[in-house]
PDB file of N, CA and C in Angstrom:
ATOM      1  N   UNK A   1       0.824  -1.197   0.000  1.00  0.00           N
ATOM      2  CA  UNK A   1       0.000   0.000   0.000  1.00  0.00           C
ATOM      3  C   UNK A   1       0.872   1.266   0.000  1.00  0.00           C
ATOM      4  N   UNK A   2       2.459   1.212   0.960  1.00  0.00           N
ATOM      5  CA  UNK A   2       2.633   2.206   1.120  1.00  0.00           C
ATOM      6  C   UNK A   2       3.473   3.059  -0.349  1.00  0.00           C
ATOM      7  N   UNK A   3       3.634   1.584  -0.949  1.00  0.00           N
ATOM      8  CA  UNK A   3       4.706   1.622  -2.474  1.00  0.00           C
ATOM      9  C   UNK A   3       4.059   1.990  -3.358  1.00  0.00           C
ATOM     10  N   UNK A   4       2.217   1.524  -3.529  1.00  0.00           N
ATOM     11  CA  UNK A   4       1.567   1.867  -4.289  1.00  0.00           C
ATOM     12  C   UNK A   4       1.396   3.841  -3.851  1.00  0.00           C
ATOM     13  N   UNK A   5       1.098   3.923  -3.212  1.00  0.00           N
ATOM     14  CA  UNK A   5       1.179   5.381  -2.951  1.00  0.00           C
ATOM     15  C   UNK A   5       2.580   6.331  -3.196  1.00  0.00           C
ATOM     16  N   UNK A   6       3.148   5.552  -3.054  1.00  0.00           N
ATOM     17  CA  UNK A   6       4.687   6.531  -3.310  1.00  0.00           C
ATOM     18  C   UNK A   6       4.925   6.228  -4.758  1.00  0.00           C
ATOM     19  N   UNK A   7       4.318   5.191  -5.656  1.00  0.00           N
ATOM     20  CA  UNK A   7       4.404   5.054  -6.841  1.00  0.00           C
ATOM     21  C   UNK A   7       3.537   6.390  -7.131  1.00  0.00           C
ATOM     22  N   UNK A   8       2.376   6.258  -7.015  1.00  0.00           N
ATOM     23  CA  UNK A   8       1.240   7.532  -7.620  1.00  0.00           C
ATOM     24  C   UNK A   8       1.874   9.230  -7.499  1.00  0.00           C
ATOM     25  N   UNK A   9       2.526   9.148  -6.140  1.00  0.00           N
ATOM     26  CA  UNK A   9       2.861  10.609  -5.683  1.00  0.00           C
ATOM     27  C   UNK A   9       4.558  10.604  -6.815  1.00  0.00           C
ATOM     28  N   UNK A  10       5.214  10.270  -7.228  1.00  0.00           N
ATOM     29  CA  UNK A  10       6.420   9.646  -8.212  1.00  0.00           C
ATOM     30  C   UNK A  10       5.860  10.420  -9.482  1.00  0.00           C
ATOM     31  N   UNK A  11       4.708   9.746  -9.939  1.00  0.00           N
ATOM     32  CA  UNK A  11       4.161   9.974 -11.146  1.00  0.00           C
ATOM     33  C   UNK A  11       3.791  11.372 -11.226  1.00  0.00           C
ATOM     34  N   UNK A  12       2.932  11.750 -10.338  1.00  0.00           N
ATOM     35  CA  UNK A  12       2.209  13.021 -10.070  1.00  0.00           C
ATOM     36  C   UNK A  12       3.576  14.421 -10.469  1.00  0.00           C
ATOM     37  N   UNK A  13       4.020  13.791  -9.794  1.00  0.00           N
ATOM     38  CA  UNK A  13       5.685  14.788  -9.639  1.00  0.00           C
ATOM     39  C   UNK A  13       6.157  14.722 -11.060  1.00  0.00           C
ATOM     40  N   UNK A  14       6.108  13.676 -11.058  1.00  0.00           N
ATOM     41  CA  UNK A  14       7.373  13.466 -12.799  1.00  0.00           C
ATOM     42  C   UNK A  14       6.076  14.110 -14.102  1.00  0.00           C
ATOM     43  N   UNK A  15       4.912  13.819 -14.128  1.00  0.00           N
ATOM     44  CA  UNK A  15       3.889  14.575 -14.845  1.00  0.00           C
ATOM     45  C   UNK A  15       4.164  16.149 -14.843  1.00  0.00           C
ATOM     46  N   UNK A  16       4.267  16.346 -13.360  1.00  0.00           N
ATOM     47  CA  UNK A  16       4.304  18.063 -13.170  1.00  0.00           C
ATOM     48  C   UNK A  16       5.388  18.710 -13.811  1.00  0.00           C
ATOM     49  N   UNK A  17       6.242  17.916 -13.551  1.00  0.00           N
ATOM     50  CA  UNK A  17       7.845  18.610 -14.034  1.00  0.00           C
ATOM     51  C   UNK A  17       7.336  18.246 -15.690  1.00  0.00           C
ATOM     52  N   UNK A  18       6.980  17.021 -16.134  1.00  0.00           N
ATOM     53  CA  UNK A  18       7.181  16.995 -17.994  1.00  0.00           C
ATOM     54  C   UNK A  18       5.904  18.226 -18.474  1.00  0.00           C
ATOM     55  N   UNK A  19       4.669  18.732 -17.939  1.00  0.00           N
ATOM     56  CA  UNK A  19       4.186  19.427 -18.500  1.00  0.00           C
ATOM     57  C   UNK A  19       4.530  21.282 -18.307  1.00  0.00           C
ATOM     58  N   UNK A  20       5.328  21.046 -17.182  1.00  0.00           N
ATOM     59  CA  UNK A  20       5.784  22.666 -16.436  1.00  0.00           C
ATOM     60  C   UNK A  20       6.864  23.108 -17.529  1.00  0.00           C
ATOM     61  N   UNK A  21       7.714  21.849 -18.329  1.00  0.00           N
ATOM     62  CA  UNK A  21       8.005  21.769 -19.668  1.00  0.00           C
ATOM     63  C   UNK A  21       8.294  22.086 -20.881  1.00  0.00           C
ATOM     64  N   UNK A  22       7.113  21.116 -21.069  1.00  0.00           N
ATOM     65  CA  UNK A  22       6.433  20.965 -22.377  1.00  0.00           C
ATOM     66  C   UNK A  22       6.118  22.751 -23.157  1.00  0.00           C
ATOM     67  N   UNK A  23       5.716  23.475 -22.321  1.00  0.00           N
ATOM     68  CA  UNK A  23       5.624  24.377 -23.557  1.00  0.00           C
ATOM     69  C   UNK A  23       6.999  25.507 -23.992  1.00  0.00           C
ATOM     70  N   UNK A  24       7.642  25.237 -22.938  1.00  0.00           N
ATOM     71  CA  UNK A  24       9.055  25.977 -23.016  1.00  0.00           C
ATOM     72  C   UNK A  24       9.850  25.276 -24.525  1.00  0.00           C
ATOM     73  N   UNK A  25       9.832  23.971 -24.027  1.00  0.00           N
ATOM     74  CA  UNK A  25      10.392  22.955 -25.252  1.00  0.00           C
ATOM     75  C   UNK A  25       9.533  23.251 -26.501  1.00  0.00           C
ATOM     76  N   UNK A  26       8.585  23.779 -27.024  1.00  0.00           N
ATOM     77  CA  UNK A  26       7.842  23.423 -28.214  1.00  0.00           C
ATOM     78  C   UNK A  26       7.969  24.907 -28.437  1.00  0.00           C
ATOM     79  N   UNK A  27       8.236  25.844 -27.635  1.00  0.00           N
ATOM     80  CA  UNK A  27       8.567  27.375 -28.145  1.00  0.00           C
ATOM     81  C   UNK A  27      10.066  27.431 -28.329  1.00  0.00           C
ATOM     82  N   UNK A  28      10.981  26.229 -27.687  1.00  0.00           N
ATOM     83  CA  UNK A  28      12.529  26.226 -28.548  1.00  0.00           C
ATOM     84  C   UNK A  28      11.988  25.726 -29.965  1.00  0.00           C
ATOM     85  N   UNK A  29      11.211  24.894 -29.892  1.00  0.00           N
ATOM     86  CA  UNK A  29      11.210  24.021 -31.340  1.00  0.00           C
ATOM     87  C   UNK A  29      10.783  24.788 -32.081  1.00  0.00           C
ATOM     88  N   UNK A  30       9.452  25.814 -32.178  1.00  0.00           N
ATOM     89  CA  UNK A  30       8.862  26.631 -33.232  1.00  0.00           C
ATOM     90  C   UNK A  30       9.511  27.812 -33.143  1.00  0.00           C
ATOM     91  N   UNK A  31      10.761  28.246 -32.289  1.00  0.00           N
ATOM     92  CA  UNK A  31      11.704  29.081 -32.816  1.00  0.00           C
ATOM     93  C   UNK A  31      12.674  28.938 -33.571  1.00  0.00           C
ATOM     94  N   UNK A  32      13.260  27.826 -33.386  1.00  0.00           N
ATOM     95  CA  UNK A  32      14.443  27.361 -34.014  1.00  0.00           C
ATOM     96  C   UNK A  32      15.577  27.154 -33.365  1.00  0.00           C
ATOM     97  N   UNK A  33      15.264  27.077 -32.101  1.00  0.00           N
ATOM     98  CA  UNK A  33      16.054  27.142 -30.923  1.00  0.00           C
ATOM     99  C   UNK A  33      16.056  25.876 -30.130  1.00  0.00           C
ATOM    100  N   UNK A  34      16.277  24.210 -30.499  1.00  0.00           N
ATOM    101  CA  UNK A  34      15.873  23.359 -29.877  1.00  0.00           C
ATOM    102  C   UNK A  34      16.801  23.159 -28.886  1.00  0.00           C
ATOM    103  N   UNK A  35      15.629  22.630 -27.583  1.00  0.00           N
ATOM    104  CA  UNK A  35      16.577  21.959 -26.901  1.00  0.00           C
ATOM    105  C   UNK A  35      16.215  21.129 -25.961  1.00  0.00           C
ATOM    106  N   UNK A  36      17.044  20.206 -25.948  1.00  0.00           N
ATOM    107  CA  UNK A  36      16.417  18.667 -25.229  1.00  0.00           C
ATOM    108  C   UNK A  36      15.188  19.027 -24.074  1.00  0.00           C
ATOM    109  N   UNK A  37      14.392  17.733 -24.118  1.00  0.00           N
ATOM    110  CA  UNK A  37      13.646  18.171 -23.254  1.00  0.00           C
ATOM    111  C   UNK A  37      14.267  17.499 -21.317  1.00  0.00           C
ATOM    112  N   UNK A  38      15.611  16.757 -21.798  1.00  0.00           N
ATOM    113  CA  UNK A  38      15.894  16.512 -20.490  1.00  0.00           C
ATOM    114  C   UNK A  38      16.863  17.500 -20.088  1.00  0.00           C
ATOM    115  N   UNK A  39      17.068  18.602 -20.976  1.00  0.00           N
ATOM    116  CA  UNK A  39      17.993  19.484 -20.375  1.00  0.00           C
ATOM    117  C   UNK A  39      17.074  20.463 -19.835  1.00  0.00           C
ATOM    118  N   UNK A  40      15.372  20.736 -20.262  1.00  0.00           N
ATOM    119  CA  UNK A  40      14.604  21.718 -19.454  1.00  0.00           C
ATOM    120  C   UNK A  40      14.432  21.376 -18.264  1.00  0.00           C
ATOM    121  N   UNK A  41      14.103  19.878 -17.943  1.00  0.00           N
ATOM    122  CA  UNK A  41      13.638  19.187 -16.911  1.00  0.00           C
ATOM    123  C   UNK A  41      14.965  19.054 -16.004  1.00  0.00           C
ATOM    124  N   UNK A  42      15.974  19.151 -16.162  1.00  0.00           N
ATOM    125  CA  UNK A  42      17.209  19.222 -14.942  1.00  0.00           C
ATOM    126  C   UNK A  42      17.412  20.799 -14.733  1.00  0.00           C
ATOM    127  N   UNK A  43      17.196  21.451 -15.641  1.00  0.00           N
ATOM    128  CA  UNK A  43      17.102  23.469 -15.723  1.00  0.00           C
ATOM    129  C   UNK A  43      15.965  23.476 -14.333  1.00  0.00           C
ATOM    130  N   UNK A  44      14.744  22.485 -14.591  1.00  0.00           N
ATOM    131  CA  UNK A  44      13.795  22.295 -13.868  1.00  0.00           C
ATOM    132  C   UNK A  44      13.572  22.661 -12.560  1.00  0.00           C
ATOM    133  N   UNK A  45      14.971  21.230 -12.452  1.00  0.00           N
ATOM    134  CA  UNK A  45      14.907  20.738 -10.941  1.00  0.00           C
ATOM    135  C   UNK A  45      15.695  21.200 -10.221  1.00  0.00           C
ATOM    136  N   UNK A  46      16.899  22.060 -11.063  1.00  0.00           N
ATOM    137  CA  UNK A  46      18.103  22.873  -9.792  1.00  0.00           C
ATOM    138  C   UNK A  46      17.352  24.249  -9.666  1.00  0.00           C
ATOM    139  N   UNK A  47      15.555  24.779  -9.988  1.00  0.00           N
ATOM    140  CA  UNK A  47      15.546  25.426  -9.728  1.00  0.00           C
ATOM    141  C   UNK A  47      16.307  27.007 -11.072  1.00  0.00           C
ATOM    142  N   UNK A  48      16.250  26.544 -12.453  1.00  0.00           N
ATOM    143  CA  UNK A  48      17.214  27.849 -13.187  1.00  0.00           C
ATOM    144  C   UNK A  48      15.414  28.466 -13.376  1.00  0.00           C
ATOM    145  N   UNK A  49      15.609  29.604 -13.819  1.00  0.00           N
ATOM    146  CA  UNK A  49      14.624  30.321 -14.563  1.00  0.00           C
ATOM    147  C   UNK A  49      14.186  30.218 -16.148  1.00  0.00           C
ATOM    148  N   UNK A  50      13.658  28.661 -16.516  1.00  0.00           N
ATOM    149  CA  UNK A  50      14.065  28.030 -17.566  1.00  0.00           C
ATOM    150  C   UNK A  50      12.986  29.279 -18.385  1.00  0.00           C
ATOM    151  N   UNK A  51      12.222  29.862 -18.299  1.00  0.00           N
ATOM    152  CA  UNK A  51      11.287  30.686 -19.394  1.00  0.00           C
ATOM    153  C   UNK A  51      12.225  31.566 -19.374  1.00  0.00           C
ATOM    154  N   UNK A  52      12.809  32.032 -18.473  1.00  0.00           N
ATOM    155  CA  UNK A  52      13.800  33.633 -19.023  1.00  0.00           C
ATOM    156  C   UNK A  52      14.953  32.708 -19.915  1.00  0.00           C
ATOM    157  N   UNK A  53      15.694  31.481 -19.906  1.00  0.00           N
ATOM    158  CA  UNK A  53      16.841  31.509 -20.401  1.00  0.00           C
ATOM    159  C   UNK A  53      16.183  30.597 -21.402  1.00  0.00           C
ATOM    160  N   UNK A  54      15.304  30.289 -21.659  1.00  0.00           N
ATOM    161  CA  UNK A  54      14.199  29.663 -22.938  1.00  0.00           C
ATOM    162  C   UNK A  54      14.210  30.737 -24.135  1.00  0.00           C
ATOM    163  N   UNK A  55      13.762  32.366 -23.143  1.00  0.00           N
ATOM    164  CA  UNK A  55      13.093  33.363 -24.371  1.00  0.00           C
ATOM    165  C   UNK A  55      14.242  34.061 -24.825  1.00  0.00           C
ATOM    166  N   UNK A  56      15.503  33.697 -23.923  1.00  0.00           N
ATOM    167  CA  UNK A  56      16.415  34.214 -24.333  1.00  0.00           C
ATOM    168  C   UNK A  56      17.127  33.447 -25.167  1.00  0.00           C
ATOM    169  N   UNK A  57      17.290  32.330 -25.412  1.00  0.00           N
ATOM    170  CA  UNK A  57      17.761  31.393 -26.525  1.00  0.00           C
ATOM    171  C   UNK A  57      17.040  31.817 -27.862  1.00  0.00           C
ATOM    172  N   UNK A  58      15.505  32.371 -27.613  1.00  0.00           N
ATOM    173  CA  UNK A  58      14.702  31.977 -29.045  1.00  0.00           C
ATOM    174  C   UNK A  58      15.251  33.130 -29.413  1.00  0.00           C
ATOM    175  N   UNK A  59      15.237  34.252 -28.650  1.00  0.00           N
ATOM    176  CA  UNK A  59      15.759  35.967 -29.138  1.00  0.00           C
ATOM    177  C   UNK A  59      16.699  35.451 -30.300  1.00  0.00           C
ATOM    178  N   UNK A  60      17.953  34.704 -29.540  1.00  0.00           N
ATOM    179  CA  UNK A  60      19.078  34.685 -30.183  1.00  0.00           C
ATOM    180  C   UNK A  60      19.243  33.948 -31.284  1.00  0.00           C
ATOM    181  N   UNK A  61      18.016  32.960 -31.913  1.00  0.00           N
ATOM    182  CA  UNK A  61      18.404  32.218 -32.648  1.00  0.00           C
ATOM    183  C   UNK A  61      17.248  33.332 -33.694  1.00  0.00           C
ATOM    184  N   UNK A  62      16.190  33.606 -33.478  1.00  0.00           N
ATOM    185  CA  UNK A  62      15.929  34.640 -34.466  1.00  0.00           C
ATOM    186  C   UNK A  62      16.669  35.608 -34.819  1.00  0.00           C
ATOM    187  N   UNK A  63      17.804  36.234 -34.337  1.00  0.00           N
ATOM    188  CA  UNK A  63      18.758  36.801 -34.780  1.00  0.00           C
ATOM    189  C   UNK A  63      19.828  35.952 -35.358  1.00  0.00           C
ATOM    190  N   UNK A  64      19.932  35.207 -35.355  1.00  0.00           N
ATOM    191  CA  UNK A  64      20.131  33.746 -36.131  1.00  0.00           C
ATOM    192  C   UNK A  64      22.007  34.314 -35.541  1.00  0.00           C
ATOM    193  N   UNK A  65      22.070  34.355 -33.887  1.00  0.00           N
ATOM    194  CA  UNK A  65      23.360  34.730 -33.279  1.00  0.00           C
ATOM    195  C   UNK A  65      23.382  32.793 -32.916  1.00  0.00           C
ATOM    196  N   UNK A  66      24.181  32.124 -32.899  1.00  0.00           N
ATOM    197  CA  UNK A  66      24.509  30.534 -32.351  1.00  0.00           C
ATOM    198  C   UNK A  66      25.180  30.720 -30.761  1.00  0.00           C
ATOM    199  N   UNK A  67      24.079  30.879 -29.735  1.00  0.00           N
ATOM    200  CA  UNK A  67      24.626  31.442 -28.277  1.00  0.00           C
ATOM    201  C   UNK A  67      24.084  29.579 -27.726  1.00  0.00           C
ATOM    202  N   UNK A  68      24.560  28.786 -27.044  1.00  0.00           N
ATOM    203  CA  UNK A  68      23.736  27.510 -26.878  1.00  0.00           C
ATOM    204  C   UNK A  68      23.288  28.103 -25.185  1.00  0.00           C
ATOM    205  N   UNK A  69      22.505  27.058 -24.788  1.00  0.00           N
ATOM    206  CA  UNK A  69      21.623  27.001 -23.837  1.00  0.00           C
ATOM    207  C   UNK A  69      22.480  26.938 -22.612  1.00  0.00           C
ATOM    208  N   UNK A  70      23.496  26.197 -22.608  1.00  0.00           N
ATOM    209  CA  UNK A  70      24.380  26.191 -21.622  1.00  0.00           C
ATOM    210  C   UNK A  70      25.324  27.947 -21.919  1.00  0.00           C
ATOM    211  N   UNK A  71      25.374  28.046 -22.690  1.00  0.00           N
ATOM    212  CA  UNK A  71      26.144  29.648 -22.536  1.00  0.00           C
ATOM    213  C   UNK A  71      25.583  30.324 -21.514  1.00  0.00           C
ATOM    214  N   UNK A  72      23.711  30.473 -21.711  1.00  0.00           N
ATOM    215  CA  UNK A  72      22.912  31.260 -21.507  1.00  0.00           C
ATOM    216  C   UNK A  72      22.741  31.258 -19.820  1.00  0.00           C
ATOM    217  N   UNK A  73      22.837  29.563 -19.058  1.00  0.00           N
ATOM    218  CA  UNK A  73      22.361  29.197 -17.816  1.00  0.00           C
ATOM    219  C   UNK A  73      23.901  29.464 -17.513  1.00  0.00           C
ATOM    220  N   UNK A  74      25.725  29.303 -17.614  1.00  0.00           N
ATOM    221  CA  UNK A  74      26.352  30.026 -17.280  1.00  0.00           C
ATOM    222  C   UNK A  74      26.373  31.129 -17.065  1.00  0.00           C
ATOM    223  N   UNK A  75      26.137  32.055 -17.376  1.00  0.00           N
ATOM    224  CA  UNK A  75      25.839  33.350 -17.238  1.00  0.00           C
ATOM    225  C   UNK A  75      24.558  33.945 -16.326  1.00  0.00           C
ATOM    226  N   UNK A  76      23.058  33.305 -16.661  1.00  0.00           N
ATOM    227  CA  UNK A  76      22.396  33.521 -15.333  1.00  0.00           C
ATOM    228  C   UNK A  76      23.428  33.141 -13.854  1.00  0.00           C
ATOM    229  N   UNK A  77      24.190  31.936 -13.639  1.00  0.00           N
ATOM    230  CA  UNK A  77      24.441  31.618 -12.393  1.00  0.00           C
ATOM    231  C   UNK A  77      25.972  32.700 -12.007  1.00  0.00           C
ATOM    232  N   UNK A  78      26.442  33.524 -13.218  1.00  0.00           N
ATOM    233  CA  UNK A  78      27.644  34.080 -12.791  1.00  0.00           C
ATOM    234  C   UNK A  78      26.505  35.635 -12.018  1.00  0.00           C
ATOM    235  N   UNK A  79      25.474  35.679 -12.543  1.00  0.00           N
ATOM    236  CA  UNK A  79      24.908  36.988 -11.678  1.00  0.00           C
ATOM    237  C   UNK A  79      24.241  37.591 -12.706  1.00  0.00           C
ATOM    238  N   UNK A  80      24.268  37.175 -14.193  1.00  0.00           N
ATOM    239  CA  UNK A  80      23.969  38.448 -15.365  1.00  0.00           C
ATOM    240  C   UNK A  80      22.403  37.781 -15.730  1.00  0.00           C
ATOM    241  N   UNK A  81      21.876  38.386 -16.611  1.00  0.00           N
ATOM    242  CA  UNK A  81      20.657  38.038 -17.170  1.00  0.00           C
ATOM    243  C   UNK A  81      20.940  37.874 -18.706  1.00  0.00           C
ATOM    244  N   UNK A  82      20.686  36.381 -19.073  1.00  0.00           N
ATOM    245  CA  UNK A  82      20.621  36.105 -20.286  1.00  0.00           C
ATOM    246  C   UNK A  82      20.027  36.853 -21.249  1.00  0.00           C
ATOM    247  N   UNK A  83      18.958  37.332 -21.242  1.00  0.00           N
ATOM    248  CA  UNK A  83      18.144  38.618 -22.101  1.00  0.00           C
ATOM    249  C   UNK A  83      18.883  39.500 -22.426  1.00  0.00           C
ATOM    250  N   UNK A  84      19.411  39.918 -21.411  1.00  0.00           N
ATOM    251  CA  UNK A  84      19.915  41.179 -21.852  1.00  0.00           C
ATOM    252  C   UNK A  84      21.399  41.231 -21.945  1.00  0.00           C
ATOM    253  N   UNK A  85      22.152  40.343 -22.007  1.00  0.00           N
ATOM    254  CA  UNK A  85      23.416  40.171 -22.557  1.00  0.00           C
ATOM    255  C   UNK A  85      22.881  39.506 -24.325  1.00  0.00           C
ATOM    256  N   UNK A  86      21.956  38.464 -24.347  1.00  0.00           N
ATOM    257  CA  UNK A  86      21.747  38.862 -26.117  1.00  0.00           C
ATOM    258  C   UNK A  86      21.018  39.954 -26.592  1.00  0.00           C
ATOM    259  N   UNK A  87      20.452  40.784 -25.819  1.00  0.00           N
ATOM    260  CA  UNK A  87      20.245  42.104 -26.325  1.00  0.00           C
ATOM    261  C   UNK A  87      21.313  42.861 -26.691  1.00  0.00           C
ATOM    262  N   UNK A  88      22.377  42.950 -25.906  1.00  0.00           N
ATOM    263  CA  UNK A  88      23.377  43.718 -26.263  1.00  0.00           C
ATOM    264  C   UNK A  88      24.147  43.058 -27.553  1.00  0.00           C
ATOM    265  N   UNK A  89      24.345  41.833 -28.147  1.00  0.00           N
ATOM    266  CA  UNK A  89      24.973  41.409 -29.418  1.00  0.00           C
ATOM    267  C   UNK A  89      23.791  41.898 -30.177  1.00  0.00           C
ATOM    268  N   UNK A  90      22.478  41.568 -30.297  1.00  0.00           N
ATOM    269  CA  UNK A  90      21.547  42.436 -31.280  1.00  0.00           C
ATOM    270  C   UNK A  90      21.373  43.400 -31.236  1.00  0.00           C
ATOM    271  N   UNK A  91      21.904  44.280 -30.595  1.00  0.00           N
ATOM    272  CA  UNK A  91      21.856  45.885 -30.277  1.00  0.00           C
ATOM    273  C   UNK A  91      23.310  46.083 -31.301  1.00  0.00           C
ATOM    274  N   UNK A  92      23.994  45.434 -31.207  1.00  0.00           N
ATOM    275  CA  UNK A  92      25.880  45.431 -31.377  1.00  0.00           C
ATOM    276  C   UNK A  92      25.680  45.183 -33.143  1.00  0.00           C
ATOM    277  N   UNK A  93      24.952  44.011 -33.377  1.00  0.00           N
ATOM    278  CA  UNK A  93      24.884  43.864 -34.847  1.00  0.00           C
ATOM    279  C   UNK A  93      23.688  44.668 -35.313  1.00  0.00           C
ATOM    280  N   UNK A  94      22.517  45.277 -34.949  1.00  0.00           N
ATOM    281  CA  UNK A  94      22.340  45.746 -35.453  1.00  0.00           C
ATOM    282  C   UNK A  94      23.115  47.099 -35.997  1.00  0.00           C
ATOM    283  N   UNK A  95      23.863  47.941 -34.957  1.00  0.00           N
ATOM    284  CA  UNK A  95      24.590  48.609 -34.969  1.00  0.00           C
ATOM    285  C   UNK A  95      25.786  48.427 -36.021  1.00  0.00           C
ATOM    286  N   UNK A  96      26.052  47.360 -36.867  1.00  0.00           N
ATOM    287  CA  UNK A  96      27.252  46.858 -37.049  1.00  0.00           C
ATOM    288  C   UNK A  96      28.508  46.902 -36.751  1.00  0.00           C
ATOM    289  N   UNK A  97      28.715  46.492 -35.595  1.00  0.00           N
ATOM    290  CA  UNK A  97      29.502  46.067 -34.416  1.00  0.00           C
ATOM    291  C   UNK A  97      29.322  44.485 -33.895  1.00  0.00           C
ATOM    292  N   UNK A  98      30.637  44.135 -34.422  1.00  0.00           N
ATOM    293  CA  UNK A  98      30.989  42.914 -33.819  1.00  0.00           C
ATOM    294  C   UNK A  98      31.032  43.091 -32.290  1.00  0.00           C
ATOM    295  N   UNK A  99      30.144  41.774 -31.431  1.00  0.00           N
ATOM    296  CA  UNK A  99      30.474  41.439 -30.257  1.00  0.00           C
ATOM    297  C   UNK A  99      30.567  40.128 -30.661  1.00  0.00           C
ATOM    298  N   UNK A 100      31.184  39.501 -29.454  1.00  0.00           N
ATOM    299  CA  UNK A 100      31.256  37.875 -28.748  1.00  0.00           C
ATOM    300  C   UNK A 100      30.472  38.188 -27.574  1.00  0.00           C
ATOM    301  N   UNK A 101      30.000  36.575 -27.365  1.00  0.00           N
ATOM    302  CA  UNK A 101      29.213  36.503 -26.464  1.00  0.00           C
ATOM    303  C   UNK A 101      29.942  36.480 -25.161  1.00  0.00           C
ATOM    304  N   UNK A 102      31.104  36.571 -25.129  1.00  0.00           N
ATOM    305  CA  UNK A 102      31.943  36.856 -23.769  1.00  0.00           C
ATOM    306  C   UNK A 102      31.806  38.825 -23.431  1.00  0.00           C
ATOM    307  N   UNK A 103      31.865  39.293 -24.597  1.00  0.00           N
ATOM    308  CA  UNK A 103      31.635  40.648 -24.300  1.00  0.00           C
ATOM    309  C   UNK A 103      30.439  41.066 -23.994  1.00  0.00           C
ATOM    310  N   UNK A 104      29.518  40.429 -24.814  1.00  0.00           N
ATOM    311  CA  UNK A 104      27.907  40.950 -23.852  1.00  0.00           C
ATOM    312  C   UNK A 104      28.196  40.630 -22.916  1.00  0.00           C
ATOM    313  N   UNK A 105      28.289  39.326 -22.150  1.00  0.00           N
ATOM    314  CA  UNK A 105      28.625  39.001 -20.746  1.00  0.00           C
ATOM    315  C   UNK A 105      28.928  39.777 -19.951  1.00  0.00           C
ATOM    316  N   UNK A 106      30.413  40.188 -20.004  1.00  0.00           N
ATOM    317  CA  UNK A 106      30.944  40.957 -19.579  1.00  0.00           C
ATOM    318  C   UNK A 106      30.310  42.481 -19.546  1.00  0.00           C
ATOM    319  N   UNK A 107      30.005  43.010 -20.560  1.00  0.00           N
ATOM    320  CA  UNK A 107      28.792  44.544 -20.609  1.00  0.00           C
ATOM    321  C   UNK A 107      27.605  44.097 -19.950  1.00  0.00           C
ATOM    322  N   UNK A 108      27.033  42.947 -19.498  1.00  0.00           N
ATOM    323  CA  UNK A 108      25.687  42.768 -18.769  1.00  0.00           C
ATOM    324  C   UNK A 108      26.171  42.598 -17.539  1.00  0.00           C
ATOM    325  N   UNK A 109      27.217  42.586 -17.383  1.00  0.00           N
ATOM    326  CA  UNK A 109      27.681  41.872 -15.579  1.00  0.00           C
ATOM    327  C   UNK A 109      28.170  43.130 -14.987  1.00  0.00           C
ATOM    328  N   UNK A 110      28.871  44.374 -15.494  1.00  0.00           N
ATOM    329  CA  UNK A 110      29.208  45.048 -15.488  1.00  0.00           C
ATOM    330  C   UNK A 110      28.229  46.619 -14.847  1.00  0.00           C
ATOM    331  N   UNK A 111      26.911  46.019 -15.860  1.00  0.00           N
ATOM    332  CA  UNK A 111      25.684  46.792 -15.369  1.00  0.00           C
ATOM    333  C   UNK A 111      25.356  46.948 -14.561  1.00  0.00           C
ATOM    334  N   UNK A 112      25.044  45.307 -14.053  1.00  0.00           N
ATOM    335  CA  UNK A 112      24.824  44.792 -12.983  1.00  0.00           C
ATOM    336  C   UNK A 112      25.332  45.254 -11.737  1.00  0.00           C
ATOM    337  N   UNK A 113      26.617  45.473 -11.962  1.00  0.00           N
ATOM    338  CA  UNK A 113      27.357  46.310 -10.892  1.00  0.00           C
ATOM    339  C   UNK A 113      27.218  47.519 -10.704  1.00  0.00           C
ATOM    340  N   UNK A 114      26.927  48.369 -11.824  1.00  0.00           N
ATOM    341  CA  UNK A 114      26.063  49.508 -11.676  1.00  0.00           C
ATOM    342  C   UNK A 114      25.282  49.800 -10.804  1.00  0.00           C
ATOM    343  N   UNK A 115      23.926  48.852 -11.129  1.00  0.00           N
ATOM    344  CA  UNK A 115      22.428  49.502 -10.268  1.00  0.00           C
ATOM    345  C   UNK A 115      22.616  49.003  -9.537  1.00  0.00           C
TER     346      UNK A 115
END
């Protein structure tokens, strides 16, 4: 009885996490921005801010900049915000100005220290 119950409460959990998900993963896919769905679901479970570093992947691949998903969750955990360090390379190319994605970094972390 008590296995059957810890089976159900297992499921319940592992459901919650695949649909909490599911639509993050299908807005990488209809951006052009894929990415595993077991890398959302561990983004998941340590707790990252998988919709901010989700909308910030799709930004970047509609600017058709190649920043990967792990760039993006390095950089949330150094202190910066993924958004707005690929804002600053689409700010940079639109401008035509070469950045690397170490220099947005660095110009978003920098801000940061600012305010």
């Amino acid at each position: 009885m008590i296995f059957a119950a810890a089976a159900i409460l297992a499921g319940i959990i592992f459901l919650y996490v695949i649909f909490s998900v599911l639509g993050l993963w299908l807005t990488g896919l209809f951006a052009g921005a894929p990415v595993k769905m077991s890398k959302l679901i561990s983004m998941r479970v340590r707790g990252m801010p998988c919709r901010n570093i989700m909308m910030a992947r799709a930004r970047a691949a509609a600017a058709c900049l190649n920043v990967s998903i792990d760039q993006l969750e390095r950089h949330y955990l150094a202190g910066g915000d993924p958004d707005n360090a690929v804002g600053k390379i689409v700010d940079a190319k639109n401008d035509g100005v070469a950045m690397t994605w170490e220099q947005a970094c660095e110009a978003d972390l920098a801000q940061n220290d600012e305010d």
